[in-house]
PDB file of N, CA and C in Angstrom:
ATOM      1  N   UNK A   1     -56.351  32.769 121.601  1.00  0.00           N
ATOM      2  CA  UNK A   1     -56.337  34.152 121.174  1.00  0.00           C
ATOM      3  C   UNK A   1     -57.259  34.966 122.081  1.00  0.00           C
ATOM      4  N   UNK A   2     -56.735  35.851 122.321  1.00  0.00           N
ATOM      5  CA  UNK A   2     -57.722  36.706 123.638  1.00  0.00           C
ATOM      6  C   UNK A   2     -58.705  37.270 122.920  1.00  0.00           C
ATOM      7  N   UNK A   3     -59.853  37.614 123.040  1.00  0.00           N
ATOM      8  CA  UNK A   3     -61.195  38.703 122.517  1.00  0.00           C
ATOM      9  C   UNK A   3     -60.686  39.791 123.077  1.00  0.00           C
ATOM     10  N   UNK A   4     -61.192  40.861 121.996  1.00  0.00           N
ATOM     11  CA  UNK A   4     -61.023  42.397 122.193  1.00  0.00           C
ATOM     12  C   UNK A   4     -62.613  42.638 122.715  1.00  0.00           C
ATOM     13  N   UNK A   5     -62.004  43.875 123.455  1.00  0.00           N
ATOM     14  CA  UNK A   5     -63.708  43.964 124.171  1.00  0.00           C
ATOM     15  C   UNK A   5     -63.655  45.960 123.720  1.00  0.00           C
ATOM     16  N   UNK A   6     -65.003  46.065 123.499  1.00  0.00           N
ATOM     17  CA  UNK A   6     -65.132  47.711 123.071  1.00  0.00           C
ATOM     18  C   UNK A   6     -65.558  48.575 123.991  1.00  0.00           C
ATOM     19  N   UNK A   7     -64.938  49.906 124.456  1.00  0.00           N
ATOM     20  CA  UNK A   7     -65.229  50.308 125.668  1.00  0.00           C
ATOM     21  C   UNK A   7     -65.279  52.044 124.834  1.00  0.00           C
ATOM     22  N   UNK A   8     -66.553  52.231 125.529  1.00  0.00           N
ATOM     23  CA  UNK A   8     -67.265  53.325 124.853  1.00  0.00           C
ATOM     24  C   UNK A   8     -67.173  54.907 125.739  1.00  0.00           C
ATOM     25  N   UNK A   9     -66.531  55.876 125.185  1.00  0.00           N
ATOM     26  CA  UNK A   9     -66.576  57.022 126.321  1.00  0.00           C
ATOM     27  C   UNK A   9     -67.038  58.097 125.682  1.00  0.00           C
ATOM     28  N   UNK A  10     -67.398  59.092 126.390  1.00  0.00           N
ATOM     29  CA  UNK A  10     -67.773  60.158 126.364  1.00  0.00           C
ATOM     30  C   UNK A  10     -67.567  61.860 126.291  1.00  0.00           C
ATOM     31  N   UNK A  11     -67.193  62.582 124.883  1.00  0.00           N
ATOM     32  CA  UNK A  11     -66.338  63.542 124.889  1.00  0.00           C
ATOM     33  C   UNK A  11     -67.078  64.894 124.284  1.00  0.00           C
ATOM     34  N   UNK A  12     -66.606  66.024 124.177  1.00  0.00           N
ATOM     35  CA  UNK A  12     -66.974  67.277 124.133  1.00  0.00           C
ATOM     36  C   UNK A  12     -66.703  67.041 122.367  1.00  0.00           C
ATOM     37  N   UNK A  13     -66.829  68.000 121.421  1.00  0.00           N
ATOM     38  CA  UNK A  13     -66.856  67.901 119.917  1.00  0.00           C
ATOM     39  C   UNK A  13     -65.102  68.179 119.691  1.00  0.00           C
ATOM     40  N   UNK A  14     -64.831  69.392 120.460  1.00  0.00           N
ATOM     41  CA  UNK A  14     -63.564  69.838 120.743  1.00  0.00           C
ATOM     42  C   UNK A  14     -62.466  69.118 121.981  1.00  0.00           C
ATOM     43  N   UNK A  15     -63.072  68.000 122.155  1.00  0.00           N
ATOM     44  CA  UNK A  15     -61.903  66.745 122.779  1.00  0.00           C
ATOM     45  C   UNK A  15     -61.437  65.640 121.453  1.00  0.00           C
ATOM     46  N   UNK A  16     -62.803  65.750 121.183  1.00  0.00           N
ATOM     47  CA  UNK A  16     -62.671  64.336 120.608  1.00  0.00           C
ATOM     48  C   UNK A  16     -61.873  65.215 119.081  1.00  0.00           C
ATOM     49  N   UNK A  17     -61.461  66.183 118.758  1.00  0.00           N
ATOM     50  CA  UNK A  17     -61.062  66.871 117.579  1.00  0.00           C
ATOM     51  C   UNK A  17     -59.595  66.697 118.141  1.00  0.00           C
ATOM     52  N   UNK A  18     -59.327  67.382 119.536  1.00  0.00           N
ATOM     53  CA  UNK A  18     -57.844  67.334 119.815  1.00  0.00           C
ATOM     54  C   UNK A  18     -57.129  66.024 119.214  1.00  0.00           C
ATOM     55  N   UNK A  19     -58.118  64.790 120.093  1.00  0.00           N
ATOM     56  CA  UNK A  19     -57.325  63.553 120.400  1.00  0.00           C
ATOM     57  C   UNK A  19     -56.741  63.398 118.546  1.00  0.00           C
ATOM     58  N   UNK A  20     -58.132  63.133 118.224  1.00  0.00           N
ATOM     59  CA  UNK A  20     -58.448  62.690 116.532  1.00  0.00           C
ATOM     60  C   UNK A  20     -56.797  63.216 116.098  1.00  0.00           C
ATOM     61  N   UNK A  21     -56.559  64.616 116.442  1.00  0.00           N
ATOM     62  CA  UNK A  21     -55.699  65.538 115.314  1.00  0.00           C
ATOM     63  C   UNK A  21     -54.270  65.230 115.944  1.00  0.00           C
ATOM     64  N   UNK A  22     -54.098  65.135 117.417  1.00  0.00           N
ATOM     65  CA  UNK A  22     -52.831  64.160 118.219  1.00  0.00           C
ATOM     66  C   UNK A  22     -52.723  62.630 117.336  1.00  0.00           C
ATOM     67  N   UNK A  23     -53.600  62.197 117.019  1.00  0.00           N
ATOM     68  CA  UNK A  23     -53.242  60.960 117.021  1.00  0.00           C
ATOM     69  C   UNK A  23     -52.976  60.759 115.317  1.00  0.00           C
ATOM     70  N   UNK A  24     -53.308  61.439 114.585  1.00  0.00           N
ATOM     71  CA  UNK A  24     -53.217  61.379 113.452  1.00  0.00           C
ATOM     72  C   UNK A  24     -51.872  62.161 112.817  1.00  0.00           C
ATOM     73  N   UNK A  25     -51.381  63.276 113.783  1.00  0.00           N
ATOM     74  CA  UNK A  25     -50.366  64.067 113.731  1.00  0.00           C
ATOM     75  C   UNK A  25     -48.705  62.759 114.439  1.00  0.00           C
ATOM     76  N   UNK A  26     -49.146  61.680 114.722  1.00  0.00           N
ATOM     77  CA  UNK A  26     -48.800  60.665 115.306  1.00  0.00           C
ATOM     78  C   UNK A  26     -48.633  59.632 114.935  1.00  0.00           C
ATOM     79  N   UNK A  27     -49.881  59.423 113.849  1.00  0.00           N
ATOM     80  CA  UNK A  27     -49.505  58.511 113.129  1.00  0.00           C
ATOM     81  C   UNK A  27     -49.923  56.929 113.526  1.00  0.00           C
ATOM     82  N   UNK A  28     -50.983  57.446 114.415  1.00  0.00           N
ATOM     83  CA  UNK A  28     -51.845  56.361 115.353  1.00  0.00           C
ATOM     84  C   UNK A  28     -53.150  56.246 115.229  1.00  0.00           C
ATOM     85  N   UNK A  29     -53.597  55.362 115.702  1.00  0.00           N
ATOM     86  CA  UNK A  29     -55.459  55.621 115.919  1.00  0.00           C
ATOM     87  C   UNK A  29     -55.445  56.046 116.890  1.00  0.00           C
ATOM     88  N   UNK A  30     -56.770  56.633 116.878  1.00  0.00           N
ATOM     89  CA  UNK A  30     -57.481  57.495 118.111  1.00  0.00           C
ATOM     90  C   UNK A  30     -57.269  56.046 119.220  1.00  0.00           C
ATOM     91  N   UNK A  31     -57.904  54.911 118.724  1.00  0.00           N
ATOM     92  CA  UNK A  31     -57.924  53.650 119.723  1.00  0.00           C
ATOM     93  C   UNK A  31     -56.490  53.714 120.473  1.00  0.00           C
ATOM     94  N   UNK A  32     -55.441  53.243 119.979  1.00  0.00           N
ATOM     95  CA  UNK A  32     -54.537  53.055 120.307  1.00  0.00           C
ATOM     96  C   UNK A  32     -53.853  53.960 121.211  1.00  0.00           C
ATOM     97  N   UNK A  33     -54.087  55.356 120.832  1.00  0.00           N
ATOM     98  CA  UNK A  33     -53.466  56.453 121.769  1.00  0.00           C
ATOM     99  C   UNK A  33     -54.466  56.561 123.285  1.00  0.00           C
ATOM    100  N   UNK A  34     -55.514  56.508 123.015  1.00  0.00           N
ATOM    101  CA  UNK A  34     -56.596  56.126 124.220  1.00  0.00           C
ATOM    102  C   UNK A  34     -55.922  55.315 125.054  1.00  0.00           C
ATOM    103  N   UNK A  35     -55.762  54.156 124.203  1.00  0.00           N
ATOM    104  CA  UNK A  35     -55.005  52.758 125.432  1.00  0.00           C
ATOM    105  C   UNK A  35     -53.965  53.012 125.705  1.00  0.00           C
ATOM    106  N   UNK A  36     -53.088  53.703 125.127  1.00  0.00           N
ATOM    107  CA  UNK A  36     -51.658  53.324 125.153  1.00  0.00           C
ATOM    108  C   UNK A  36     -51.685  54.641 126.407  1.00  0.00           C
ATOM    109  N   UNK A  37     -52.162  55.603 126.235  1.00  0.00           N
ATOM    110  CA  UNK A  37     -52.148  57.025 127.430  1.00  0.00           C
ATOM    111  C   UNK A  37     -53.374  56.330 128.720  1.00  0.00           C
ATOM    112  N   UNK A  38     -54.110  55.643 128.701  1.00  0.00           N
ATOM    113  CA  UNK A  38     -55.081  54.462 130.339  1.00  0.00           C
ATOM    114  C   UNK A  38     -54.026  54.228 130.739  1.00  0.00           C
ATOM    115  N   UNK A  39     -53.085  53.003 129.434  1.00  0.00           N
ATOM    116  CA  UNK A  39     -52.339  51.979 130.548  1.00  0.00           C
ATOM    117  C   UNK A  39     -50.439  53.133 131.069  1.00  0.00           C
ATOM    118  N   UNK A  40     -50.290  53.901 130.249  1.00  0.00           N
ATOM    119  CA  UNK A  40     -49.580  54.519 130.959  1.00  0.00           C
ATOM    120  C   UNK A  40     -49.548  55.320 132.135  1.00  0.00           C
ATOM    121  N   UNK A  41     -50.747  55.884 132.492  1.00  0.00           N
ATOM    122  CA  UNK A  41     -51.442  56.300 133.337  1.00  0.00           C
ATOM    123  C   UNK A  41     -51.250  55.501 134.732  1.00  0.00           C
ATOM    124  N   UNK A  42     -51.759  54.314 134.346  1.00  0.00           N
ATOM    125  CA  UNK A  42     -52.040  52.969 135.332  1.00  0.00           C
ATOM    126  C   UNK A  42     -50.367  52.466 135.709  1.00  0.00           C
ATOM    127  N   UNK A  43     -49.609  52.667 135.176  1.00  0.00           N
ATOM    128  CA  UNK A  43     -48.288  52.070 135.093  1.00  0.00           C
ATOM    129  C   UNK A  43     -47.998  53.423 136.182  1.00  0.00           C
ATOM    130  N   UNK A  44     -47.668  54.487 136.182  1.00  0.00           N
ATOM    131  CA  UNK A  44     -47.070  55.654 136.666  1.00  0.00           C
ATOM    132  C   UNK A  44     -47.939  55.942 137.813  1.00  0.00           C
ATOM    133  N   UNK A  45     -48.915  55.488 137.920  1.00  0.00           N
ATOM    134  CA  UNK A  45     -49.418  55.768 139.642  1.00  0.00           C
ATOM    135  C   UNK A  45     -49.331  54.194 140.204  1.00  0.00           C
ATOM    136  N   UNK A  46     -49.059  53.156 139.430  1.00  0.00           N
ATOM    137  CA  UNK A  46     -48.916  52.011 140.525  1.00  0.00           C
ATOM    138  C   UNK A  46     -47.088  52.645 140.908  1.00  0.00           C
ATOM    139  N   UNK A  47     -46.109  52.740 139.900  1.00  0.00           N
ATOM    140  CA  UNK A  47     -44.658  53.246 139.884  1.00  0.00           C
ATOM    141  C   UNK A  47     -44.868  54.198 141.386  1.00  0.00           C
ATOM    142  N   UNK A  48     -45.868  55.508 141.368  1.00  0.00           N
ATOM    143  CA  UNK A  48     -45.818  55.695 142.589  1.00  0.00           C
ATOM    144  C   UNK A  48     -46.026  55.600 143.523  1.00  0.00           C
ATOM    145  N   UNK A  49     -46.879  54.708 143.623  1.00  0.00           N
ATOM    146  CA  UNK A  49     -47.306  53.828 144.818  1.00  0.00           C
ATOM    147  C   UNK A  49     -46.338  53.092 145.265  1.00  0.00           C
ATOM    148  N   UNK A  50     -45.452  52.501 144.393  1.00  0.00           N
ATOM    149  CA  UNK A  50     -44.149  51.481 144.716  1.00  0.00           C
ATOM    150  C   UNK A  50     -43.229  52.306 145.475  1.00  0.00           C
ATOM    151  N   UNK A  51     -42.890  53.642 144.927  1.00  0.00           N
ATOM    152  CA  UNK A  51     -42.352  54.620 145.434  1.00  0.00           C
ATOM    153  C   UNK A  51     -42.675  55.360 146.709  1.00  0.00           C
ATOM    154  N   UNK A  52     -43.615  55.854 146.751  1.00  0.00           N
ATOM    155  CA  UNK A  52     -44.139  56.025 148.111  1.00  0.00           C
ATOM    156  C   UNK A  52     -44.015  55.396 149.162  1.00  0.00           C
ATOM    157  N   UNK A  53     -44.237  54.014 149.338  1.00  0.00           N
ATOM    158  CA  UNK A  53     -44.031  52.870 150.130  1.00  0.00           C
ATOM    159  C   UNK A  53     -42.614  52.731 150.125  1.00  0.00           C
ATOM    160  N   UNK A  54     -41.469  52.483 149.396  1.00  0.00           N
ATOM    161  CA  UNK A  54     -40.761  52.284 149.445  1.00  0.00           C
ATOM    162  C   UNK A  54     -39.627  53.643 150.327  1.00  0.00           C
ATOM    163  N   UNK A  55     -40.274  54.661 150.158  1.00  0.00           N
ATOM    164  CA  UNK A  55     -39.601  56.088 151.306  1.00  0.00           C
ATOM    165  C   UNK A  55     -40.524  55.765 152.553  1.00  0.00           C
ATOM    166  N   UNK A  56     -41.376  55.229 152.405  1.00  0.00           N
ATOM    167  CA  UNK A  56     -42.657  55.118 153.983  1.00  0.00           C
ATOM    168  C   UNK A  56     -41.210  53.839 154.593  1.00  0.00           C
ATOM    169  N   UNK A  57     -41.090  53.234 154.116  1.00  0.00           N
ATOM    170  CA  UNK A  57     -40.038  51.879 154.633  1.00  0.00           C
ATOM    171  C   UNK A  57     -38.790  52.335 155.085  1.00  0.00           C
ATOM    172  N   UNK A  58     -38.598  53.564 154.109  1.00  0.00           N
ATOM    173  CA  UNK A  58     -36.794  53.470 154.202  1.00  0.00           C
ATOM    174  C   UNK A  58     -36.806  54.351 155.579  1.00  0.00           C
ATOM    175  N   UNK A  59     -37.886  55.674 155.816  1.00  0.00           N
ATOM    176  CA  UNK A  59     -37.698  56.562 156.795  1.00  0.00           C
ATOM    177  C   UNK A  59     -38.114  55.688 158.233  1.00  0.00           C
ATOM    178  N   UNK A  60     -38.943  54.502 158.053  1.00  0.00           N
ATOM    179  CA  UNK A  60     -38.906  54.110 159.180  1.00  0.00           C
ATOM    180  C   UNK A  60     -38.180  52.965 159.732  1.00  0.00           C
ATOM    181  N   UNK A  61     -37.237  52.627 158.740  1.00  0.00           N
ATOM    182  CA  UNK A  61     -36.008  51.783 158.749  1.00  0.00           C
ATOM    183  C   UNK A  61     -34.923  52.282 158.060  1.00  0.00           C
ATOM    184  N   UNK A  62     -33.930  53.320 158.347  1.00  0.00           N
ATOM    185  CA  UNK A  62     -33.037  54.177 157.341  1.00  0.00           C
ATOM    186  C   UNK A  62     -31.605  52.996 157.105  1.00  0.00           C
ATOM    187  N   UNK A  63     -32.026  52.399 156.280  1.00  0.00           N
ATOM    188  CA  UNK A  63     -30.646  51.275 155.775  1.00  0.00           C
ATOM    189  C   UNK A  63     -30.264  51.526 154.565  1.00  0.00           C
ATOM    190  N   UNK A  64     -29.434  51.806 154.315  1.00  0.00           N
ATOM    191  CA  UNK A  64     -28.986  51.667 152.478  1.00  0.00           C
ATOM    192  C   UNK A  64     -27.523  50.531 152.677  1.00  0.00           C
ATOM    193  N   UNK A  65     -28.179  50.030 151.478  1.00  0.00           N
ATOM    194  CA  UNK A  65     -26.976  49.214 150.785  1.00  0.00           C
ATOM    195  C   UNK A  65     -26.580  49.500 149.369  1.00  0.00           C
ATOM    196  N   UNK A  66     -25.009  49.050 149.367  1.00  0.00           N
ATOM    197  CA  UNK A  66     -24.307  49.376 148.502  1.00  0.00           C
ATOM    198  C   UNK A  66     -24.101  48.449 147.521  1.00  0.00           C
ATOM    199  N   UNK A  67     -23.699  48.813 146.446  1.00  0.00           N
ATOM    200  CA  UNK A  67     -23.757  47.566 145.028  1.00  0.00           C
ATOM    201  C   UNK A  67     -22.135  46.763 145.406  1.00  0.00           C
ATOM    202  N   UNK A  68     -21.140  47.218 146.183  1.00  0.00           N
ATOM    203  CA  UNK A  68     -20.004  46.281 146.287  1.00  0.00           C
ATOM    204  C   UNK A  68     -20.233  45.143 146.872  1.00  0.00           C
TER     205      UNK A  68
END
């Protein structure tokens, strides 16, 4: 079973009210929407990194293939 580890941040009275009232309007914990909006975060700039590289490749090798 993996350990949960607690990671502590730092917010204005009127951040930490937004998140609270998002996440409850949501139907979530504050925890969960925290993690779940990091690792989406982390997912969508590695996505563009994959992307980026992948037009850096194609313009300096212009090949497309077809699904037939």
């Amino acid at each position: 079973m993996t350990q949960n580890e607690t990671l502590t941040i730092s917010l204005s009275k009127a951040d930490k009210e937004i998140i609270a009232n998002y996440a409850q309007s949501n139907g979530i914990s504050v925890a969960q929407l925290i993690k779940e909006a990091a690792l989406d975060r982390i997912e969508d700039d590695i996505d563009l990194e994959s992307y980026r590289k992948a037009i850096k490749e194609y313009y300096e090798s212009p090949e497309a293939y077809g699904l037939n």
